[in-house]
Structure formats: structure tokens, C-alpha cells
Protein backbone atom coordinates (compact mmCIF):
# COMPACT_ATOMS: atom_id res chain seq x y z
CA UNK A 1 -79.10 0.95 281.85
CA UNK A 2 -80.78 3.47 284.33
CA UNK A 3 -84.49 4.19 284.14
CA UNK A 4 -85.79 6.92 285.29
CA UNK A 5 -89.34 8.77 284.56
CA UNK A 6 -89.57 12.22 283.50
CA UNK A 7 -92.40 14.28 283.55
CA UNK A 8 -93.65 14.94 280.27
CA UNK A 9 -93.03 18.71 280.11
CA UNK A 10 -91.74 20.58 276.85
CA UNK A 11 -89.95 23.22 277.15
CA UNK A 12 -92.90 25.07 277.15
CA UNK A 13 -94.06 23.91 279.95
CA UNK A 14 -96.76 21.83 278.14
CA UNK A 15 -97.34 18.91 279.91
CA UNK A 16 -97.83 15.41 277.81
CA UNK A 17 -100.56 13.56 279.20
CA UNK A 18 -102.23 11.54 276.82
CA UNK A 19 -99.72 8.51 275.81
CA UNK A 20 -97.42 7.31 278.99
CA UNK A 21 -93.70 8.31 278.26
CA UNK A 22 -90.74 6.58 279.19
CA UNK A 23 -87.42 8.73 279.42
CA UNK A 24 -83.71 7.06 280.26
CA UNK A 25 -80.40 7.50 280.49
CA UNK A 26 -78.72 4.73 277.90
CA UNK A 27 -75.13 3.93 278.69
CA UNK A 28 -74.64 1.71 275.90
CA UNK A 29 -75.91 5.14 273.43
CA UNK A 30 -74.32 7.96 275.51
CA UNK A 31 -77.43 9.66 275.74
CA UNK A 32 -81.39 9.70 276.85
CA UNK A 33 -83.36 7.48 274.33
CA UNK A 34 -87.78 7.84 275.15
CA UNK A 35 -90.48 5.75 274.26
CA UNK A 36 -94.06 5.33 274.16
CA UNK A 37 -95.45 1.84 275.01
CA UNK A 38 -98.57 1.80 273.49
CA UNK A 39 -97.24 2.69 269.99
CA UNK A 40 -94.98 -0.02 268.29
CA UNK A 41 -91.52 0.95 267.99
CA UNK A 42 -92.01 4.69 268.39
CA UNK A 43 -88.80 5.73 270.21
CA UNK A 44 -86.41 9.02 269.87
CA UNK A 45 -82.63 9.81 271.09
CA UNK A 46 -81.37 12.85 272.97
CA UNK A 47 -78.36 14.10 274.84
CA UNK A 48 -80.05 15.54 277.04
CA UNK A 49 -83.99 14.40 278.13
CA UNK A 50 -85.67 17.44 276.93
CA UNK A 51 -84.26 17.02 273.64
CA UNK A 52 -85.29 13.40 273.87
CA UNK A 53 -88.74 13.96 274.62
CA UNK A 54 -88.89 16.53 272.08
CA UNK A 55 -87.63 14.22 269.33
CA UNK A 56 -89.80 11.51 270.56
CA UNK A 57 -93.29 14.13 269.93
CA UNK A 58 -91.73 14.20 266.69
CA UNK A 59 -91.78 10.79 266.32
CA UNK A 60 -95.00 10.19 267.49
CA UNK A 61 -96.30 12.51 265.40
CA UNK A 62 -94.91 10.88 262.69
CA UNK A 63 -96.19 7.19 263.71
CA UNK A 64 -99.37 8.33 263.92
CA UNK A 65 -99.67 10.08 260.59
CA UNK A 66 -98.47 6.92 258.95
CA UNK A 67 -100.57 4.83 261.12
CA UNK A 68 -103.65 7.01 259.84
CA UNK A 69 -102.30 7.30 255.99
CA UNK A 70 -101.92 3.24 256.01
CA UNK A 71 -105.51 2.69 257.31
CA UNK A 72 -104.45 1.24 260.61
CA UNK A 73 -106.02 1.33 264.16
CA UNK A 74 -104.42 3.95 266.38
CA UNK A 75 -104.04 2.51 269.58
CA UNK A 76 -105.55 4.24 272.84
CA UNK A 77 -103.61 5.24 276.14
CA UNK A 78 -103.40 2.12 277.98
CA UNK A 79 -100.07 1.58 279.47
CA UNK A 80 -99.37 2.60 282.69
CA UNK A 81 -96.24 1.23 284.88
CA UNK A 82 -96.83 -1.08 287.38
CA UNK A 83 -95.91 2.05 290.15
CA UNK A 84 -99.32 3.49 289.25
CA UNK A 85 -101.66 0.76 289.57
CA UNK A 86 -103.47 -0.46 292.42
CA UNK A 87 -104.32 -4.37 293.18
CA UNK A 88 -108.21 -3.90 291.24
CA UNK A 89 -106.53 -1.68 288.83
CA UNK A 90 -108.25 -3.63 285.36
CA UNK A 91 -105.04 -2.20 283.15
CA UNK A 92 -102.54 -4.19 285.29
CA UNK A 93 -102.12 -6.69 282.37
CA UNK A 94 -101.07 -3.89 280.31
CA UNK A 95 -98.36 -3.61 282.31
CA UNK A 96 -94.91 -5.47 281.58
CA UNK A 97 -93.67 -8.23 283.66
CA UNK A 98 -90.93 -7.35 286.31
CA UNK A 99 -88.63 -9.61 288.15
CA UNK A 100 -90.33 -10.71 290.79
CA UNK A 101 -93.32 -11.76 288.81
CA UNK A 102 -91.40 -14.36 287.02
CA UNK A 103 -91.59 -18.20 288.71
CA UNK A 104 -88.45 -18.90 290.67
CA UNK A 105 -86.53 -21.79 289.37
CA UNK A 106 -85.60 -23.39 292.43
CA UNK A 107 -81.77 -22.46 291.95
């Protein structure tokens, strides 16, 4: 599976800054499927990565309605990819862990 970012523009030229977005190309689907890390599960399909990113503000907008109607805490923006951080950077937990971070076996 490629990953690639986007930036988070609609159509509109509205630009998404307040949850980090992740946009890629899914082999395995046959289309672009995005996702927002610091909401649970909230993900959206497109064939093309506008209409994936569109899908996925409907989505979110969805999450966090039912998030608010079921009394639960709405996470803040936290995530940011590893790419963006910087070696003091006190979010670098919140990002996930990448190859090189994992011990080496000794194989």
C-alpha cells in the first residue's frame, strides 16, 4: 500500500487544519481510503483523494456528533507524523512506531 500525504484542501480551497489527515492510495480497495488518527476508527473511501477527503469530513462530522450525543470526551489534535517533529518535540510519543524504531532481532 502507498502512503502519501495530501494537503487538506476541499475543493473549495478550504484548508483542514485542525485534526492531522492521512490520505492513500489502497491497492487492495482500488481507491484512496483517509483517516484521522486522533479519532478512533474514523476513516472514509474515495476514487479519487478529493472525494476521499470529502467523505472522510463527513465522517468526522459524524464521529463527533455521536461522540458528543453519547457523552464522551472528544479528543484534541495531537497526532502529528514523525516527519514533523523535532528531537524535543513533547508529542513524539503520539506518534506511531516505524521500522527502525523496533529492536533488531539479531537475524
Amino acid at each position: 500500500m502507498k502512503r502519501r500525504k495530501l494537503l487538506g484542501r476541499l475543493a473549495s480551497g478550504a484548508v483542514k487544519s485542525d485534526y492531522h489527515i492521512n490520505i492513500f492510495y489502497s491497492e487492495e480497495d482500488g481507491g484512496y481510503v483517509a483517516d484521522i488518527p486522533d479519532l478512533d476508527a474514523c476513516s472514509a473511501f474515495g476514487r479519487t483523494p478529493e472525494e476521499a477527503l470529502a467523505q472522510l469530513e463527513t465522517a468526522k462530522e459524524a464521529w463527533l456528533a455521536a461522540a458528543r450525543q453519547a457523552g464522551k470526551p472528544i479528543p484534541p489534535p495531537r497526532y502529528r507524523p514523525l516527519i514533523y517533529q523535532t528531537a524535543n518535540d513533547k508529542d513524539a510519543a503520539m506518534a506511531p512506531p516505524i521500522a527502525r524504531d523496533k529492536p533488531h532481532s539479531g537475524n
